[in-house]
Protein backbone atom coordinates (compact mmCIF):
# COMPACT_ATOMS: atom_id res chain seq x y z
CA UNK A 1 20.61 55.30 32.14
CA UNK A 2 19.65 56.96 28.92
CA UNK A 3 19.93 60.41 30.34
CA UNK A 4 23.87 59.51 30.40
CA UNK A 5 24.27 57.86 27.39
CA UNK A 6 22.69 61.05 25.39
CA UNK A 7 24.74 62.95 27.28
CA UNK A 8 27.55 61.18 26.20
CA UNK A 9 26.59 61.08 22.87
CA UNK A 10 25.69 64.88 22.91
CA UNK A 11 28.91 66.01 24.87
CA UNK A 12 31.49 63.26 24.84
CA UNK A 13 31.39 62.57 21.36
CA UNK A 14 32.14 65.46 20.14
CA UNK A 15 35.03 66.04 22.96
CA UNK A 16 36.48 62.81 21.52
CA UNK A 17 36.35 64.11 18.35
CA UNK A 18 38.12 67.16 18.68
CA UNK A 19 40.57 64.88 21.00
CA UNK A 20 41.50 63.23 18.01
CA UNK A 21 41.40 66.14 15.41
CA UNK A 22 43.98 67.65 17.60
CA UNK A 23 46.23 64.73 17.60
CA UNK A 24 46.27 64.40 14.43
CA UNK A 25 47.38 68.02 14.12
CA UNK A 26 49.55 67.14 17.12
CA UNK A 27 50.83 63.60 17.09
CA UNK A 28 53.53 63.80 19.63
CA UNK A 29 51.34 64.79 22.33
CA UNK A 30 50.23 62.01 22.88
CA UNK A 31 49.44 62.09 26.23
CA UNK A 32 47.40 64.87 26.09
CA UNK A 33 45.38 62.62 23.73
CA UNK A 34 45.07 59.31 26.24
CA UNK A 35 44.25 61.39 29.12
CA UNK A 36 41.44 63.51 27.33
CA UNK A 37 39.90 60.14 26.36
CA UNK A 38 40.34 58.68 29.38
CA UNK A 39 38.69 61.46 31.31
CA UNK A 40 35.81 61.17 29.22
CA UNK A 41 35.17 57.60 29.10
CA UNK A 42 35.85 57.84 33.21
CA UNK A 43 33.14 60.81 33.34
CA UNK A 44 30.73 58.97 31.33
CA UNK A 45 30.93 55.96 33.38
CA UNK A 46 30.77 57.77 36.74
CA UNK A 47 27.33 59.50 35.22
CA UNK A 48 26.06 55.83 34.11
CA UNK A 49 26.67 54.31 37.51
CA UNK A 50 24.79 57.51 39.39
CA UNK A 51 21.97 56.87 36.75
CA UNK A 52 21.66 53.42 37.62
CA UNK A 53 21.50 53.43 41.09
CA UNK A 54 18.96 56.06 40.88
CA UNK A 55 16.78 53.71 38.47
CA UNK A 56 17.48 50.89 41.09
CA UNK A 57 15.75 53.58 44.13
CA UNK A 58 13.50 54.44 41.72
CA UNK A 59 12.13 50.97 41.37
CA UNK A 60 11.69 50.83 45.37
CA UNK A 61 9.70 54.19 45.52
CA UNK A 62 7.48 52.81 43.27
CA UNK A 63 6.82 49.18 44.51
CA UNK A 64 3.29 47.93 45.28
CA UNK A 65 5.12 45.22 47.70
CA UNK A 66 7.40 47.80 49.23
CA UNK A 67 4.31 50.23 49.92
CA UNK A 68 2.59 47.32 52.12
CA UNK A 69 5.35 47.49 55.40
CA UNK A 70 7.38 51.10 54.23
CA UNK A 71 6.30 54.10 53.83
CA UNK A 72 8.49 56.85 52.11
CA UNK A 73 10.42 59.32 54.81
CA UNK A 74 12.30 61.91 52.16
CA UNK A 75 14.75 61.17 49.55
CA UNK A 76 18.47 62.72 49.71
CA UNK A 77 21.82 62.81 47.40
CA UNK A 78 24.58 60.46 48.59
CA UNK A 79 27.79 59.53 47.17
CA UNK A 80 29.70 56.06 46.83
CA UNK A 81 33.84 56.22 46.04
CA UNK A 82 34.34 53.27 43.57
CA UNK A 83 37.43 52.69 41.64
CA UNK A 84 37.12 54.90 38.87
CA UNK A 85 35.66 58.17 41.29
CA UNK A 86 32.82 59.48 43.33
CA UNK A 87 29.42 58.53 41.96
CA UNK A 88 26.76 60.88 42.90
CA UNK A 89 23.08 59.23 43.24
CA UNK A 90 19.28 59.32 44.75
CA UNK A 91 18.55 57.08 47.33
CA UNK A 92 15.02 57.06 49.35
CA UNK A 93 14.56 57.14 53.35
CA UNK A 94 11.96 54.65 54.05
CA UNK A 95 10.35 53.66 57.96
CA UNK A 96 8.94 50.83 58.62
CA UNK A 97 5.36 51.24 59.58
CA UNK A 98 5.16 49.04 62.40
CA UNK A 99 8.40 49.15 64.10
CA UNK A 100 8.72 52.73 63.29
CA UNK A 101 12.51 52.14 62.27
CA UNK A 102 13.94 53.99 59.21
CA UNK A 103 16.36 52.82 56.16
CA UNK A 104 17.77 53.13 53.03
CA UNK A 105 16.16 49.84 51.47
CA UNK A 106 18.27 50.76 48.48
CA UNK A 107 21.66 49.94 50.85
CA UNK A 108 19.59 46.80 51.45
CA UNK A 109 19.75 45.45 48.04
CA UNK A 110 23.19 46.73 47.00
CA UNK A 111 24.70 44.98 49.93
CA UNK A 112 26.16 48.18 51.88
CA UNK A 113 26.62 48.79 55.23
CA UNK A 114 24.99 52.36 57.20
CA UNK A 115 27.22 54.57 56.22
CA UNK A 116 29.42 52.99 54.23
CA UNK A 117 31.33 55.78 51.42
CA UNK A 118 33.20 53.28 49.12
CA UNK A 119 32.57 49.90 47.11
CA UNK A 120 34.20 47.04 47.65
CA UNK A 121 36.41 47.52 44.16
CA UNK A 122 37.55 50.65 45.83
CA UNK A 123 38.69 49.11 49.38
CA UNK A 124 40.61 45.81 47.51
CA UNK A 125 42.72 48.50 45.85
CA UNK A 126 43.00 50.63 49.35
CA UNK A 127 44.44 47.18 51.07
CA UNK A 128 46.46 46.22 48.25
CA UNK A 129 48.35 49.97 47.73
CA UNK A 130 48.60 49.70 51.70
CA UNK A 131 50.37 46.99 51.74
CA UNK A 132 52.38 48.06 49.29
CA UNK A 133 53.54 51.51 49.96
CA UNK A 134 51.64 53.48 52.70
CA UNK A 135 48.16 54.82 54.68
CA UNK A 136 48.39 57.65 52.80
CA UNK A 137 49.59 56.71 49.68
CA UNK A 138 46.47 53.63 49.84
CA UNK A 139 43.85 56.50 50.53
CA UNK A 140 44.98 58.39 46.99
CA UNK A 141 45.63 55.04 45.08
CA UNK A 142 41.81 53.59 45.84
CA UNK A 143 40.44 55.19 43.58
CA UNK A 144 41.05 57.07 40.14
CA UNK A 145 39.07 60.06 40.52
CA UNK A 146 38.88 59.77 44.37
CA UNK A 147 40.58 60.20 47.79
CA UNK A 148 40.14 59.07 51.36
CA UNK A 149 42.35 60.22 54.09
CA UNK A 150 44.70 58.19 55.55
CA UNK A 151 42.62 57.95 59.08
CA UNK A 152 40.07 56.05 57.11
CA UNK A 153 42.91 53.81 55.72
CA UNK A 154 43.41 52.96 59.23
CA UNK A 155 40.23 52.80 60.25
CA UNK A 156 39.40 50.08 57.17
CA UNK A 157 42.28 48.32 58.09
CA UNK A 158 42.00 47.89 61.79
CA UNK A 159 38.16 47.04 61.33
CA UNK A 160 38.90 44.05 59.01
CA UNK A 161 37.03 40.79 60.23
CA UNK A 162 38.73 37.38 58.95
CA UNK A 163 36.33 33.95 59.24
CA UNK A 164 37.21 31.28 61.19
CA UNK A 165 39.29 28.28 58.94
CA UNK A 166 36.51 25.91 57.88
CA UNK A 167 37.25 22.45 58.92
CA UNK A 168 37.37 19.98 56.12
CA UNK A 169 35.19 17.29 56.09
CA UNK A 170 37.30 15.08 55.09
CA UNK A 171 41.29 15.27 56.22
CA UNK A 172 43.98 15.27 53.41
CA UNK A 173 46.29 12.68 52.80
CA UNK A 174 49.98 13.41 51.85
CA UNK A 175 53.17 11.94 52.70
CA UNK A 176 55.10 15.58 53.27
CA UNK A 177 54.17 18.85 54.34
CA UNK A 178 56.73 21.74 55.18
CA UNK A 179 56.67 24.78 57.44
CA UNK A 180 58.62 27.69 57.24
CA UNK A 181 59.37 30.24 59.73
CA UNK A 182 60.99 33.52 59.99
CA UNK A 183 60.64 36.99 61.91
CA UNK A 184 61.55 40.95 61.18
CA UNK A 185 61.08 44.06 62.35
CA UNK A 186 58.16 45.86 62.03
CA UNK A 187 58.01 50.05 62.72
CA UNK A 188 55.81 51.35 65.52
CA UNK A 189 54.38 54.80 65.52
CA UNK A 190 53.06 53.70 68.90
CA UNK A 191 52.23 50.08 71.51
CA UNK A 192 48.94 50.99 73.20
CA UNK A 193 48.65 54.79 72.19
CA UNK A 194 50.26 57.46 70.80
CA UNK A 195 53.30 58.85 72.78
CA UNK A 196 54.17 55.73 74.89
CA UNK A 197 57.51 55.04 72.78
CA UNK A 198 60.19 54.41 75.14
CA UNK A 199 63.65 56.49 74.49
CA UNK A 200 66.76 54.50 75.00
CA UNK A 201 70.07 56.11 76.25
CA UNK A 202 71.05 57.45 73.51
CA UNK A 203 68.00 59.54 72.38
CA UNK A 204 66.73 56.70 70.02
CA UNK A 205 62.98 55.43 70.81
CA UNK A 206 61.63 51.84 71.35
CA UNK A 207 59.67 51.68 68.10
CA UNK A 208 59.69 47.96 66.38
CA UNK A 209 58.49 45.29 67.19
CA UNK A 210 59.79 41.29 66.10
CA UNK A 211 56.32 39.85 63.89
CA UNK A 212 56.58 36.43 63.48
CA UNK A 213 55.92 34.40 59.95
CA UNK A 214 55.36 30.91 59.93
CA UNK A 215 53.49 29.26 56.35
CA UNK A 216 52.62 25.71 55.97
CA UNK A 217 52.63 24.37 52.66
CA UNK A 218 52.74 20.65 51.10
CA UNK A 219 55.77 21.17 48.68
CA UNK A 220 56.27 24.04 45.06
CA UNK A 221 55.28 23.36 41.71
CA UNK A 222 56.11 25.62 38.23
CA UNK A 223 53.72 28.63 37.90
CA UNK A 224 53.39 27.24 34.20
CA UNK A 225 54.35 24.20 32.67
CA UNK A 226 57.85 25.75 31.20
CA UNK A 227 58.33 28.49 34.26
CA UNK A 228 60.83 28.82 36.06
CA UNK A 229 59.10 30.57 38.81
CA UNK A 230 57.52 28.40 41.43
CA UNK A 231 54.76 28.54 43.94
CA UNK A 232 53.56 26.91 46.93
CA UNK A 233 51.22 24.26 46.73
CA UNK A 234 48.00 25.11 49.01
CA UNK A 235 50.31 27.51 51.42
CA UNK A 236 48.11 28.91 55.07
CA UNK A 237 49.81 31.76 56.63
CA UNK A 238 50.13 32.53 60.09
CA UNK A 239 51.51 35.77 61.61
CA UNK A 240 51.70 38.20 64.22
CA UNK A 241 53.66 39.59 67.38
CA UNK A 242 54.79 36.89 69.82
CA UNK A 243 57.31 36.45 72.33
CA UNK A 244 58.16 34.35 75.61
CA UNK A 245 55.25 32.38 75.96
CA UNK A 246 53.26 33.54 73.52
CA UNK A 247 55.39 31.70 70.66
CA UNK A 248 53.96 28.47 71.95
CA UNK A 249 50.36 29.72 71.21
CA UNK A 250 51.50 30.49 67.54
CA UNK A 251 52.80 27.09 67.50
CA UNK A 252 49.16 25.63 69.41
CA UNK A 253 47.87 27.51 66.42
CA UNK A 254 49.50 25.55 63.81
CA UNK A 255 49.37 22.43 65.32
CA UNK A 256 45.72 22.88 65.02
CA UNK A 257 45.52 23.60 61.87
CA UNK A 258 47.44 20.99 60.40
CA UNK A 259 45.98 18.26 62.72
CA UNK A 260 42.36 19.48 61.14
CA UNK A 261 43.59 19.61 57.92
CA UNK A 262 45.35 16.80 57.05
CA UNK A 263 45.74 13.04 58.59
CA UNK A 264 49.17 12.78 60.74
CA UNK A 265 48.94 9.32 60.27
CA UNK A 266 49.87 9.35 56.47
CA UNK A 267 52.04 12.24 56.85
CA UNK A 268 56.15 10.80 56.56
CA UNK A 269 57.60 13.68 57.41
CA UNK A 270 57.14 17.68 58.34
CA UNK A 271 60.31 19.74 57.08
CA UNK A 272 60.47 22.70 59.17
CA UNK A 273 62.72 25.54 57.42
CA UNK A 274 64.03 28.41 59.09
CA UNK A 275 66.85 30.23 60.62
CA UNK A 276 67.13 27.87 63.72
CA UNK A 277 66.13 30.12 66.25
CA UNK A 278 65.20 29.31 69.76
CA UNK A 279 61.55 30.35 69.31
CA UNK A 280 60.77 27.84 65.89
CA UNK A 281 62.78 24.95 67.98
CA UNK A 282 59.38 25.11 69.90
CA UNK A 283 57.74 23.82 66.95
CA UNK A 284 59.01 20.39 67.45
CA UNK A 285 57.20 19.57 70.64
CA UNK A 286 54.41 19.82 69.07
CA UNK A 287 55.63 16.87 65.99
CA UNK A 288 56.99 13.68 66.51
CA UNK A 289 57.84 13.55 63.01
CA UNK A 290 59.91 16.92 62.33
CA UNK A 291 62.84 17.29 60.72
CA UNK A 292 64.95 21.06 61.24
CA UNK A 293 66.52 22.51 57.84
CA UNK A 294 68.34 25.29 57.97
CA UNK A 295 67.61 27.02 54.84
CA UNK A 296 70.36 28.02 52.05
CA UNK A 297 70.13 31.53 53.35
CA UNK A 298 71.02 31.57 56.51
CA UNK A 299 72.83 28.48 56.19
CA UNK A 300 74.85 30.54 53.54
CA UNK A 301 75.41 33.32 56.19
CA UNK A 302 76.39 31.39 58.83
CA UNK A 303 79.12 29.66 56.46
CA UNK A 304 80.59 32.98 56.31
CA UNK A 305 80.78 34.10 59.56
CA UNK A 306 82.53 31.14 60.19
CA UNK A 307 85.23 32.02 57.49
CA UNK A 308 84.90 35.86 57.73
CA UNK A 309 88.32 35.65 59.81
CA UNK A 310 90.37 34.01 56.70
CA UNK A 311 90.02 36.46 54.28
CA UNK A 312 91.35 35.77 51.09
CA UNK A 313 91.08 32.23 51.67
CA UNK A 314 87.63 32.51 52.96
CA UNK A 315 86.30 31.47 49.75
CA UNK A 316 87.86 28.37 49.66
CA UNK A 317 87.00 27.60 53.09
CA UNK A 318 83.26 28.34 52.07
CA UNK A 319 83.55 25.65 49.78
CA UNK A 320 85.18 22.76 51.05
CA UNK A 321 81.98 23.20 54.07
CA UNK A 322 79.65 23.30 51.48
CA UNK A 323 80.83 20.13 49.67
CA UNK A 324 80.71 18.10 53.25
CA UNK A 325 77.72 19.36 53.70
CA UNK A 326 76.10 18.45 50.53
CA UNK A 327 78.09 15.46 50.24
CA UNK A 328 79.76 13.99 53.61
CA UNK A 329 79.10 13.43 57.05
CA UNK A 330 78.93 15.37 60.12
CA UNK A 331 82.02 13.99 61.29
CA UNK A 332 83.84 15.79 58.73
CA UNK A 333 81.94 19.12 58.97
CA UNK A 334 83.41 19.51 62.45
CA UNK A 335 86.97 18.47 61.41
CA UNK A 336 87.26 21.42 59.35
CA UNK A 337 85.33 23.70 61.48
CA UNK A 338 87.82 22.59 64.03
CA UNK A 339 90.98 23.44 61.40
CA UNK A 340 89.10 27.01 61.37
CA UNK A 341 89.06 27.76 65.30
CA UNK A 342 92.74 26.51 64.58
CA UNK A 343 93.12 30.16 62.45
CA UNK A 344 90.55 32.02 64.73
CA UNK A 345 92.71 34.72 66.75
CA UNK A 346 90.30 36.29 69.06
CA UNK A 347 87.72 35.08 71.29
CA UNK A 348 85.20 36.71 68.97
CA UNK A 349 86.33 35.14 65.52
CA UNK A 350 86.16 31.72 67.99
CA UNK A 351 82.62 32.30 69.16
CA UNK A 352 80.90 32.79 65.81
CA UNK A 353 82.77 29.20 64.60
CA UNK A 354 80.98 27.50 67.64
């Protein structure tokens, strides 16, 4: 590590130096100024981290305990992507001398797999910027200095391992919990392989599929003590691509979880939220104790294609719904939606009421 820092100190230095002479003469360009600095600070660091896990080789090669079961094979130049770029280091080839099997006892110690090219600061920002934006767009994001292709973006992705839930000892005790559930369409370059899209009649290919979303959660609380945001209170997600049958496994699925994770018997009640649809219905089978809320969304878009058909009086409409829902009984919900079909002209304005 001191080869780095006196390079620093005999290079850097004076870079920074003149980086800040200049803006001085300069001061409006200032971003020539950050990035000079930053590209030497990002440099020096890159050489430290080489340096280092040289030293840490170093220390194997010369090991009395090491020498007693490995003996040294060659030692090559290897890279690692991090976060901040490529690091460039020595690591040693060792066999084993009585199963005859080679490694890199320097992977060993560090933690990394055969093979493996990046850190694991490098892949968290690779998953998050895939999320986020794209393959591509993760594999120039993961690193400052750095690239991967998209392929390995893919290849990370698709190769990700998640541990089984550990079961509490000990079931929680709370008198609500709440689900939520919802579904969207999700792009498809491809179902089993590439090429297999389906067209449809009008040129137009097969390509999405419906990804269910279903989140259990025991109620919100402020972020902070004067937010206004809110979070969930110990929320466990649960998603993928289910239909006919299959919905009833994703429900199996959260049955189990709950039932592990909490005791039923002090549980009141389990508000399910969603949209209503035929495939979260399921969900009550599988609780004696659920209640169905239609959340202010959709229950908000449903209220208006019931009054779509009035117009300018729509508004009004809107409201007086509202205030028996909030405030009066189901009786008088379908009185006026009954004075709407009244004002429905075609079949169509009288299906969406019912």
């Amino acid at each position: 590590m001191n080869n780095s820092i006196q390079q620093f100190s005999e290079t850097g230095i004076p870079n920074l130096e003149k980086l800040v002479e200049n803006f001085m003469k300069n001061p409006e360009d200032i971003a020539t100024f950050i990035n000079g600095s930053k590209d030497e600070f990002i440099n020096f660091l890159l050489n430290f981290l080489g340096e280092t896990f040289t030293e840490c080789d170093q220390m194997l090669r010369a090991s009395p305990k090491r020498r007693l079961k490995w003996e040294i094979v060659r030692r090559d130049t290897k890279s690692l992507i991090t976060s901040v770029g490529e690091v460039f280091f020595e690591k040693t080839l060792f066999k084993d001398k009585e199963t005859l099997n080679s490694k890199y006892l320097l992977d060993r110690i560090m933690g990394i797999e055969s093979h493996e090219r990046m850190t694991e600061d490098a892949e968290a920002g690779l998953f998050l910027e895939a999320v986020q934006t794209s393959y591509r767009r993760a594999g120039l994001g993961c690193s400052i200095k750095a690239s991967v292709s998209k392929q390995t973006v893919k290849n990370k992705i698709h190769g990700l391992e998640f541990p089984p839930v550990p079961v509490p000892a000990k079931k929680k005790e709370v008198e609500y919990l709440y689900i939520d559930g919802d579904e969207d369409h999700v792009a498809l370059q491809f179902r089993d392989k590439k090429g297999d899209l389906v067209a449809a009649k009008n040129g137009s290919k097969y390509n999405s599929a419906l990804a269910k979303l279903v989140y259990v959660y025991e109620g919100v609380e402020p972020e902070a003590p004067k937010s206004k945001r809110y979070r969930l209170i110990n929320p466990y997600y649960f998603s993928g691509v289910y239909s006919g049958k299959d919905n009833e496994k994703l429900w199996d699925e959260v049955y189990r979880y709950i039932d592990t994770h909490y005791d039923l018997s002090k549980v009141k009640k389990i508000y399910l939220n969603s949209d209503g649809g035929p495939w979260i219905t399921v969900a009550a089978k599988r609780f004696g104790n659920i209640i169905k809320v239609l959340d202010r969304y959709h229950l908000n878009q449903y209220l208006f294609k019931m009054t779509r058909h009035l117009e300018d009086s729509s508004w009004d409409a809107r409201t007086e719904l509202n205030d028996a829902i909030k405030n009066g009984t189901k009786d008088e919900f379908y009185i006026l939606a009954e004075r709407l079909l009244g004002y429905a002209k075609t079949d169509r304005e009288r299906g969406r009421i019912e």
